[in-house]
Protein backbone atom coordinates (compact mmCIF):
# COMPACT_ATOMS: atom_id res chain seq x y z
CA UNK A 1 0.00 0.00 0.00
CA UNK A 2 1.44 3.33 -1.08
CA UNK A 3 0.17 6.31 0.78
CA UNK A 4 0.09 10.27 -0.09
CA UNK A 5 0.10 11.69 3.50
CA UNK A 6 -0.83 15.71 2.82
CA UNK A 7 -0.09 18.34 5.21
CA UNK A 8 3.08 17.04 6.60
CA UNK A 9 3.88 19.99 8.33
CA UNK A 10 1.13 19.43 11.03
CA UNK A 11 1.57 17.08 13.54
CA UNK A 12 -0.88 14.48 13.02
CA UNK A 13 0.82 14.51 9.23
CA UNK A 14 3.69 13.36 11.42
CA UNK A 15 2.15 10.92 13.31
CA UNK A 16 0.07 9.36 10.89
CA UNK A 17 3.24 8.89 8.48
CA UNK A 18 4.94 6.64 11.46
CA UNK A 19 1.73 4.76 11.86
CA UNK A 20 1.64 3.66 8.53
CA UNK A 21 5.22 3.29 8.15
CA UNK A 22 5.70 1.08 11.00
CA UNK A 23 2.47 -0.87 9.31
CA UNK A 24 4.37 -1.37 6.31
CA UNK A 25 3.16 1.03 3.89
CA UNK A 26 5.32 3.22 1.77
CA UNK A 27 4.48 6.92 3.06
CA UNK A 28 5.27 9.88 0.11
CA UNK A 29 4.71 13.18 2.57
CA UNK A 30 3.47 16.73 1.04
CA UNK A 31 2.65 20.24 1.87
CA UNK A 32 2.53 23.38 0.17
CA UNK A 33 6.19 24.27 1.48
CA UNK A 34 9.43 21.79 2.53
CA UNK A 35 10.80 20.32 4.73
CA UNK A 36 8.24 19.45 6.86
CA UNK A 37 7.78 17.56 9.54
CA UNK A 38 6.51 14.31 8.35
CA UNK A 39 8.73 14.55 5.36
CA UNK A 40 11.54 13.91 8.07
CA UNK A 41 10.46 11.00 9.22
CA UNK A 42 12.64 8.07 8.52
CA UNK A 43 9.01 6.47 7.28
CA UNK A 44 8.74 8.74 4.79
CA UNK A 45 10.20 7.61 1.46
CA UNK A 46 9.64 10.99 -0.88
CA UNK A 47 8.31 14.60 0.13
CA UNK A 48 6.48 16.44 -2.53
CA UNK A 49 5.11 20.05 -2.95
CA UNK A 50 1.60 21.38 -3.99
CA UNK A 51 -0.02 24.55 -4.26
CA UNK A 52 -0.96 26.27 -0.79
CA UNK A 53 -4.66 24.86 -0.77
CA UNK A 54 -5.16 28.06 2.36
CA UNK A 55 -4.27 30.81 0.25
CA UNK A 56 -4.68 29.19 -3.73
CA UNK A 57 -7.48 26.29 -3.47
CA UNK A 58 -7.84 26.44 -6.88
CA UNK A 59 -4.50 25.82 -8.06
CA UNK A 60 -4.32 23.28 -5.25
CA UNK A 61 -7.25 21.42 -6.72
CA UNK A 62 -5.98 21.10 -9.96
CA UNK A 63 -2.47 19.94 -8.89
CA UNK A 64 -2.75 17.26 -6.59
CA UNK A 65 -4.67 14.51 -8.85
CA UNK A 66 -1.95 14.46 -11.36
CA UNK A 67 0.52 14.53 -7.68
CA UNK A 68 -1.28 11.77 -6.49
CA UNK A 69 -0.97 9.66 -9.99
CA UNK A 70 2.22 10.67 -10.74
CA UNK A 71 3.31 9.47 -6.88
CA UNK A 72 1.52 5.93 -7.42
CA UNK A 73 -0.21 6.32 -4.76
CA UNK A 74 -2.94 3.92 -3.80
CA UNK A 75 -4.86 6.45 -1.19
CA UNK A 76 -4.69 9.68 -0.83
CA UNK A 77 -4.96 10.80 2.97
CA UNK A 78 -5.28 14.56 3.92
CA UNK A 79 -5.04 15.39 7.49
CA UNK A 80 -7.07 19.29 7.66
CA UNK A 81 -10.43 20.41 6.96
CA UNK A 82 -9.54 22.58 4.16
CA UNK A 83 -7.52 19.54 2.21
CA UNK A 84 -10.65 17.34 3.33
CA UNK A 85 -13.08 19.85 1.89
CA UNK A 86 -11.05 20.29 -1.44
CA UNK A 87 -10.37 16.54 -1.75
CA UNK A 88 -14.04 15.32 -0.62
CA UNK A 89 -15.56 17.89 -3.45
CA UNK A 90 -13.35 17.07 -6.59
CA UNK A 91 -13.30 13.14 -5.69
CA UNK A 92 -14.09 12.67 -9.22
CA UNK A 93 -10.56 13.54 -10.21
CA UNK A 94 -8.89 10.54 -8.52
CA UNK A 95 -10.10 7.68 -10.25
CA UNK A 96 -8.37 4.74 -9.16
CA UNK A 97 -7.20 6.04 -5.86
CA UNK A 98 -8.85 5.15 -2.32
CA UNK A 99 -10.38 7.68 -0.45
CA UNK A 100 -10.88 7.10 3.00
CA UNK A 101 -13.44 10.36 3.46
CA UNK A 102 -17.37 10.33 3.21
CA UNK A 103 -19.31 11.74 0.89
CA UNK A 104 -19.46 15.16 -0.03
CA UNK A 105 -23.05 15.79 1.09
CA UNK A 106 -22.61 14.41 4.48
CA UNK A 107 -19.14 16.61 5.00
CA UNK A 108 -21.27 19.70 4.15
CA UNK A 109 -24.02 18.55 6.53
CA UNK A 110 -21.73 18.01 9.55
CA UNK A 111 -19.30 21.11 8.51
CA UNK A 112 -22.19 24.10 8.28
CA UNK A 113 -22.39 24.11 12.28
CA UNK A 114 -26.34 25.60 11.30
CA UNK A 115 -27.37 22.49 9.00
CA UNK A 116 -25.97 20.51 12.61
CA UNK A 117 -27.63 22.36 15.18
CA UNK A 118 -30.63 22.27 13.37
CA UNK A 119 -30.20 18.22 13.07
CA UNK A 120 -29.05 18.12 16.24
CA UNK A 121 -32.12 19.40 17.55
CA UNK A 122 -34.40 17.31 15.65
CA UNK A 123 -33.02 13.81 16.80
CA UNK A 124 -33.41 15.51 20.48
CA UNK A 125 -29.11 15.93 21.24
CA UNK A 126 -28.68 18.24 23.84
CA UNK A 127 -27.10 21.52 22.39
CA UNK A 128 -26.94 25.14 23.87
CA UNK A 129 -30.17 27.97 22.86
CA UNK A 130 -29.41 28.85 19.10
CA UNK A 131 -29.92 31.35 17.26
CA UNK A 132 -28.88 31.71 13.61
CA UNK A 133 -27.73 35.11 12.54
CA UNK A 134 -27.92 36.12 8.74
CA UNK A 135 -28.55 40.36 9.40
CA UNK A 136 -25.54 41.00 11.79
CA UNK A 137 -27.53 44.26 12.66
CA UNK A 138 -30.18 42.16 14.45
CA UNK A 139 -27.18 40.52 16.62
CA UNK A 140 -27.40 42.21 19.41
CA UNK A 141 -30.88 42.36 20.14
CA UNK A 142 -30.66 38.61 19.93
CA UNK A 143 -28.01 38.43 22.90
CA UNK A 144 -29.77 40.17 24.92
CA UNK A 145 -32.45 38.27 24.61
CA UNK A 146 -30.19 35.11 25.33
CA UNK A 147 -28.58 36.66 28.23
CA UNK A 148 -25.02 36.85 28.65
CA UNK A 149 -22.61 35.69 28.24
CA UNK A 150 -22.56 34.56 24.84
CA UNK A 151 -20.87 32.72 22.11
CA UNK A 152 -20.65 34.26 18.28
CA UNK A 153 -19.81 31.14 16.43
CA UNK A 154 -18.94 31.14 12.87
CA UNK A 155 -20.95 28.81 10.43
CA UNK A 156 -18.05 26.89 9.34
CA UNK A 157 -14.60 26.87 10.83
CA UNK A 158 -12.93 28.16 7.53
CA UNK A 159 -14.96 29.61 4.86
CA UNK A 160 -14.02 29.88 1.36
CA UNK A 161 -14.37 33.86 0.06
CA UNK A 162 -13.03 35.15 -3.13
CA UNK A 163 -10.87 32.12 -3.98
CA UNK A 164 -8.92 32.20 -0.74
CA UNK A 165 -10.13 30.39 3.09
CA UNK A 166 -10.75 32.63 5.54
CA UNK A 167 -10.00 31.61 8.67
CA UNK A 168 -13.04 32.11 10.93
CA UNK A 169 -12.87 32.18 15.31
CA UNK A 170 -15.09 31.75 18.00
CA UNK A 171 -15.59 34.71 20.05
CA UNK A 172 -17.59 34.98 23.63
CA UNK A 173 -18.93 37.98 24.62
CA UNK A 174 -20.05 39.58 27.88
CA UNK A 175 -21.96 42.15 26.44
CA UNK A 176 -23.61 44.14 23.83
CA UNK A 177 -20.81 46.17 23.65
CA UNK A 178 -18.78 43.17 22.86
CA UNK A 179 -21.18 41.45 20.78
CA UNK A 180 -21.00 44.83 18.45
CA UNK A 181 -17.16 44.83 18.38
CA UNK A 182 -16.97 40.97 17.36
CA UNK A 183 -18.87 41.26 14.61
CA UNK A 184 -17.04 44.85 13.85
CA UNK A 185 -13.36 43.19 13.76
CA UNK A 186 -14.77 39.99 12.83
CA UNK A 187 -14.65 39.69 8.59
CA UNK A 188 -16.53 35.45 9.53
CA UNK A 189 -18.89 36.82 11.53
CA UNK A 190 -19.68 40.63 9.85
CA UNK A 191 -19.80 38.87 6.22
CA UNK A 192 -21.10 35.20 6.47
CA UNK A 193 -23.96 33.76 8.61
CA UNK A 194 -23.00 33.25 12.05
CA UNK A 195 -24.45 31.26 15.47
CA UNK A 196 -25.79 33.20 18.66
CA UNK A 197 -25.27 30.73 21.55
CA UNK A 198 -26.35 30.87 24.69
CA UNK A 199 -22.81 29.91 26.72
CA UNK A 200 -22.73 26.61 28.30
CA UNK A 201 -20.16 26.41 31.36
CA UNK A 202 -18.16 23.58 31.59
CA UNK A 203 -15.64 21.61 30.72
CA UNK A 204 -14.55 20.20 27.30
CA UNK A 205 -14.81 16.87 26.17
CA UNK A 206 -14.65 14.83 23.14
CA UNK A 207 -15.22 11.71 20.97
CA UNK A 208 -12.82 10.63 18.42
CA UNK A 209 -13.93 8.03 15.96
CA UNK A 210 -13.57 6.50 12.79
CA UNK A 211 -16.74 4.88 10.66
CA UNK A 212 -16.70 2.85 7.64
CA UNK A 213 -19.94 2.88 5.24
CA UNK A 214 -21.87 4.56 8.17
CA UNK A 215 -20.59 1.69 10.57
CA UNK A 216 -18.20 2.20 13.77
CA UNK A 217 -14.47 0.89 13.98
CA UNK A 218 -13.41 2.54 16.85
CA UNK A 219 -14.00 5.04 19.43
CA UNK A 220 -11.45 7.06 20.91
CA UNK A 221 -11.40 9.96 23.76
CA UNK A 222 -8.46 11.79 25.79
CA UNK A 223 -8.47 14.63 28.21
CA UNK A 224 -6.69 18.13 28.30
CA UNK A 225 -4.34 18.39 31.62
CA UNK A 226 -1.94 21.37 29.32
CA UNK A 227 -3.30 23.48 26.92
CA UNK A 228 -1.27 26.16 24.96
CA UNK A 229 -2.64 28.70 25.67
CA UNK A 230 -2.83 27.90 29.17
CA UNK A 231 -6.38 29.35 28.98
CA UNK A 232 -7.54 27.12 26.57
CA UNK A 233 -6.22 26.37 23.06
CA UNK A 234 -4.40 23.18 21.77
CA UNK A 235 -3.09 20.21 23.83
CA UNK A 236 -0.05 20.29 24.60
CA UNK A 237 -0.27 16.99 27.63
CA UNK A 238 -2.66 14.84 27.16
CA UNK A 239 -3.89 11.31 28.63
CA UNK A 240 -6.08 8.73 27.18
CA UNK A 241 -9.48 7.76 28.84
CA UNK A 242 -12.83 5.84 28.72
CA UNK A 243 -15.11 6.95 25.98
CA UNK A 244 -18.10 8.70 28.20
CA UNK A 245 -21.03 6.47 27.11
CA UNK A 246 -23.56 9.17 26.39
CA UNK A 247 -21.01 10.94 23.93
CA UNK A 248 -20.97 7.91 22.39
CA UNK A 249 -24.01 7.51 21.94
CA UNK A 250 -24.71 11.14 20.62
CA UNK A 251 -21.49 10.33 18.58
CA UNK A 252 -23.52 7.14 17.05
CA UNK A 253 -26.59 9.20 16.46
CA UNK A 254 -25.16 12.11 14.42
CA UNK A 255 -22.79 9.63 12.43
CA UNK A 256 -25.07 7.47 11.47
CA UNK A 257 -27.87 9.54 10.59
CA UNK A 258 -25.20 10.77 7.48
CA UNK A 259 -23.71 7.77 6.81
CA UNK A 260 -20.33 9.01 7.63
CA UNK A 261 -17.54 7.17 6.03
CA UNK A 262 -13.79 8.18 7.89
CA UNK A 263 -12.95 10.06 10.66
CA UNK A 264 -14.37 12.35 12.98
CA UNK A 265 -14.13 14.84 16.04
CA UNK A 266 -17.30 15.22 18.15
CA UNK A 267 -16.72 17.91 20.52
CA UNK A 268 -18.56 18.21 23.76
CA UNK A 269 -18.73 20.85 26.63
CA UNK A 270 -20.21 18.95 29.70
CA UNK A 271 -22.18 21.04 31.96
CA UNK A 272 -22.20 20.76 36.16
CA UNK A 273 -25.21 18.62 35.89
CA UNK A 274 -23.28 16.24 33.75
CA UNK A 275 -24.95 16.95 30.26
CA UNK A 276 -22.86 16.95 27.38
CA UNK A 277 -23.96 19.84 25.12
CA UNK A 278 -22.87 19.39 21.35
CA UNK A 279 -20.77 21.79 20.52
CA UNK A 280 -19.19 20.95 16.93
CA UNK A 281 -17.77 18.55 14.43
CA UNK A 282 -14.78 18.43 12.70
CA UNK A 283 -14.65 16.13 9.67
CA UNK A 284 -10.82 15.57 10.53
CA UNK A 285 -7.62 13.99 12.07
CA UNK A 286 -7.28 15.71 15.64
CA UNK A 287 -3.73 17.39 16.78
CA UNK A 288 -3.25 14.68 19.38
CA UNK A 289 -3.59 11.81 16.86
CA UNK A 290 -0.46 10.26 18.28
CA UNK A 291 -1.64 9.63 21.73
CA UNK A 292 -4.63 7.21 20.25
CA UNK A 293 -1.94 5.34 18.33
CA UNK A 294 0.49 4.78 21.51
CA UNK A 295 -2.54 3.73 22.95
CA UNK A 296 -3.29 1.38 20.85
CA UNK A 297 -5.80 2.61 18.00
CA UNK A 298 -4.28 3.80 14.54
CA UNK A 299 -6.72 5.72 13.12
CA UNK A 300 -4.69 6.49 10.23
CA UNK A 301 -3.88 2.57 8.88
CA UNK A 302 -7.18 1.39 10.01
CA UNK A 303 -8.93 4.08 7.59
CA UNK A 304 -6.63 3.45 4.70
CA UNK A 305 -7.11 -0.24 5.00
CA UNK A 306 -10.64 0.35 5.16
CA UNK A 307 -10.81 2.04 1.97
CA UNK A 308 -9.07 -0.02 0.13
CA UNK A 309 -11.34 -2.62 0.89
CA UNK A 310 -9.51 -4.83 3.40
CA UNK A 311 -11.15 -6.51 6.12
CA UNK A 312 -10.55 -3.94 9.61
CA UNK A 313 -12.00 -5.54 12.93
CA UNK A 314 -13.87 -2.68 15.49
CA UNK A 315 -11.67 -1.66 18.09
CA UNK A 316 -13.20 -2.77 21.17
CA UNK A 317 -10.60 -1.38 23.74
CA UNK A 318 -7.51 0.71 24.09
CA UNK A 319 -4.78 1.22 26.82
CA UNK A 320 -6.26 4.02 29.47
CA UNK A 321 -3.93 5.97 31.51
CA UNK A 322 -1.42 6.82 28.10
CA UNK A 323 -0.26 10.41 28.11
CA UNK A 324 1.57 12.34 25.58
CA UNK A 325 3.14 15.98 25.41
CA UNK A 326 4.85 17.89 22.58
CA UNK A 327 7.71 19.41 24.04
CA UNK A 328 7.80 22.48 22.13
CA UNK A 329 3.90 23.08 22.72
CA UNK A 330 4.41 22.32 26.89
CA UNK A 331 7.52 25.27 26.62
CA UNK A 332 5.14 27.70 24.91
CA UNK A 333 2.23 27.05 27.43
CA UNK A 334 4.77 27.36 30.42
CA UNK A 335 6.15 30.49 28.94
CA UNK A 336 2.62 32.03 28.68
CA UNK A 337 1.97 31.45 31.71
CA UNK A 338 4.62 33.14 33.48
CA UNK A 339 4.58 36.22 31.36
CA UNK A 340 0.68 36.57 30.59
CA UNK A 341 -0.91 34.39 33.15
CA UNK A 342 -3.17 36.15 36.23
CA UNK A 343 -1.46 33.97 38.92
CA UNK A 344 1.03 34.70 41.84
CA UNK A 345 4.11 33.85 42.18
CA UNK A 346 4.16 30.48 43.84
CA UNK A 347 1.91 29.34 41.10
CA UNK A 348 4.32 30.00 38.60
CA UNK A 349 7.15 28.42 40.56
CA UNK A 350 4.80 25.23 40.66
CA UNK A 351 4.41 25.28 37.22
CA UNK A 352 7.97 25.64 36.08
CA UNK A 353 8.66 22.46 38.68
CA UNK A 354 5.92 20.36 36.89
CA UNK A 355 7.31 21.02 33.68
CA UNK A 356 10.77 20.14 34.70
CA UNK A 357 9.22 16.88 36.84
CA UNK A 358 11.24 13.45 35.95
CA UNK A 359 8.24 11.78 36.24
CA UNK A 360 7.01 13.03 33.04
CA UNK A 361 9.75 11.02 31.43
CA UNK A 362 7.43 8.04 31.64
CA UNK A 363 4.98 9.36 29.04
CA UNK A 364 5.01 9.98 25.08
CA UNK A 365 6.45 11.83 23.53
CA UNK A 366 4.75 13.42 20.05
CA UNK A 367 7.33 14.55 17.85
CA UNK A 368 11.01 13.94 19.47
CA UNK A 369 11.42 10.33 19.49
CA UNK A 370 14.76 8.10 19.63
CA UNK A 371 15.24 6.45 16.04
CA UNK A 372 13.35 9.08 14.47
CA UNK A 373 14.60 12.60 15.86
CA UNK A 374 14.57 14.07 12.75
CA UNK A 375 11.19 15.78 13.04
CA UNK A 376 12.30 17.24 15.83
CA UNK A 377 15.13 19.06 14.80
CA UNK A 378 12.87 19.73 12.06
CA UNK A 379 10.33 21.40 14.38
CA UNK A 380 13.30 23.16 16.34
CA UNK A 381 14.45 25.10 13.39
CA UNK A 382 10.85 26.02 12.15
CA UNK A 383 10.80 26.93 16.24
CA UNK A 384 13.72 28.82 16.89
CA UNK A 385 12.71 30.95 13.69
CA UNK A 386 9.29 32.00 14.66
CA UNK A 387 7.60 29.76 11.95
């Protein structure tokens, strides 16, 4: 099996091209600038170059079929949204080569966060007061009506304007005042469609799973103990843990109503009373894709296999307890919270000794690994230069 691993400068690029290495597969790496990451790895055996699909989607489109043939490659597995979405739409174009993404229609239907709301809703998940906004002016009558504070979510997490993606971010505002300024400095929310939530407090869970012809192979769920920023962002520690069974079962529900076919990111925010209220889907690898494979489900061979036809068995359990961190990540959070973070002193000093604690030697780690360190002097460089 020959596999075309795109965007092999993110980190699940990385991981997924040592997944399928160590599986046996020949990995070719690519991303719309080298090196990269993945294309490090000693399990990649080429790294090619396309056309940024971010900032030229068009000329991104067009390239990587002939890529793809030209490479031999047998599936073609990209590891964003925006190379999902591209990929997904033009399918067409890759006759002969294994897809391991669903169909276009159910993408759209899980990506416009209105068309899942409003689905949501109707199979009875539980998800936070909605309001759709298409007259921004209206906006902040609507909050108030909601009470605050509130959440301005954009309808899709990148949106394609004027042959470019523009890159779209939750904001939360406290009040009207804030509300008016979001959708002031916000081009996502003061030119597209947006959501008016009602915010749910919590904490942040999630389901991780991968589907075949609208049937489960495996489950998957971790939780946060590092984020960068400390205040919430991107994980930089991690540990693997029980799938909750309600999420699951929401999971299920939403999946399978679309027939989803690959992988997906159901993302929960679990109120005091215990409810999980949906919160989004991302039709996409997750940055902490290593940690599921240390622990013992690889997403990334399982869904190649699976579209090539070959038999895959449901995962049915994984190793609990597994933590990863990525080094470079845990540096930046500890850094921001020093400089930036509202804490005193002796908070700080904690900090700095749980970062330096031996004890984290026991767990994974995501991109500096002995016999394959090249990534990570890879990721230095790109790190020591601001990239």
């Amino acid at each position: 099996m020959r596999v075309l691993v795109l965007d092999g400068n993110q980190r699940s690029g990385l991981a997924a091209t040592r997944a399928l290495g160590r599986s046996g597969a020949e990995v070719i790496t690519a991303d719309s600038r080298r090196p990269t990451l993945a294309g490090a790895s000693r399990h990649a055996s080429a790294s090619l170059i396309y056309p940024c699909p971010y900032t030229r989607p068009a000329a991104f489109r067009d390239a990587l079929p002939a890529l793809a043939h030209g490479a031999g490659a047998d599936v073609v597995l990209p590891m964003t949204e925006v190379t999902t979405y591209l990929v997904a739409r033009h399918r067409d174009d890759y006759a002969g080569i294994h897809l391991p993404l669903p169909a276009f229609d159910a993408f759209e239907r899980l990506s416009d966060k209105g068309r899942l709301f409003q689905e949501a809703a109707a199979l009875g998940v539980p998800i936070p007061e909605t309001r759709m906004v298409t007259d921004p002016a209206r906006a902040p009558d609507l909050a108030d009506a909601l009470g605050y504070p509130v959440v301005l979510k954009p309808y899709r997490s990148r949106i394609l304007e004027g042959g470019q993606w523009l890159a779209a971010s939750v904001r939360i505002a406290r009040d009207r005042q804030a509300v008016e300024a979001a959708i002031r400095d916000e081009p996502a929310l003061s030119r597209h469609p947006f959501l008016l939530q009602a915010y749910v407090s919590g904490t942040g869970q999630g389901v991780f799973a991968l589907y075949g012809d609208g049937e489960p192979l495996a489950f998957f769920a971790h939780r946060r103990l590092r984020e960068r920023p400390p205040w919430g962002g991107v994980s930089v520690l991690s540990e693997s843990i029980p799938v909750n069974p309600d999420m699951e079962t929401i999971s299920r529900r939403l999946l399978g109503t679309v027939h989803w076919n690959g992988v997906a990111m159901v993302e929960f925010k679990v109120a005091r009373d215990g409810t999980p209220y949906l919160m989004e889907i991302n039709p996409r690898f997750w940055g902490s894709l290593q940690l599921a494979i240390d622990a013992g489900v690889d997403f990334p061979t399982m869904a190649c296999r699976q579209a090539m036809g070959a038999p895959v068995a449901p995962v049915t359990g994984y190793r609990e307890g597994v933590r990863l961190r990525w080094l470079l990540g845990d540096l930046d959070h500890l850094y921001l919270l020093c400089r930036y973070g509202d804490r005193p002193w002796r908070d700080k000093a904690a900090a700095c000794l749980r970062f330096l604690n031996p004890a984290l030697g026991s767990v994974h780690y995501e991109v500096n690994r002995w016999g394959d360190m090249r990534p990570f002097w890879q990721e230095l460089r790109n790190y020591l230069r601001g990239d």
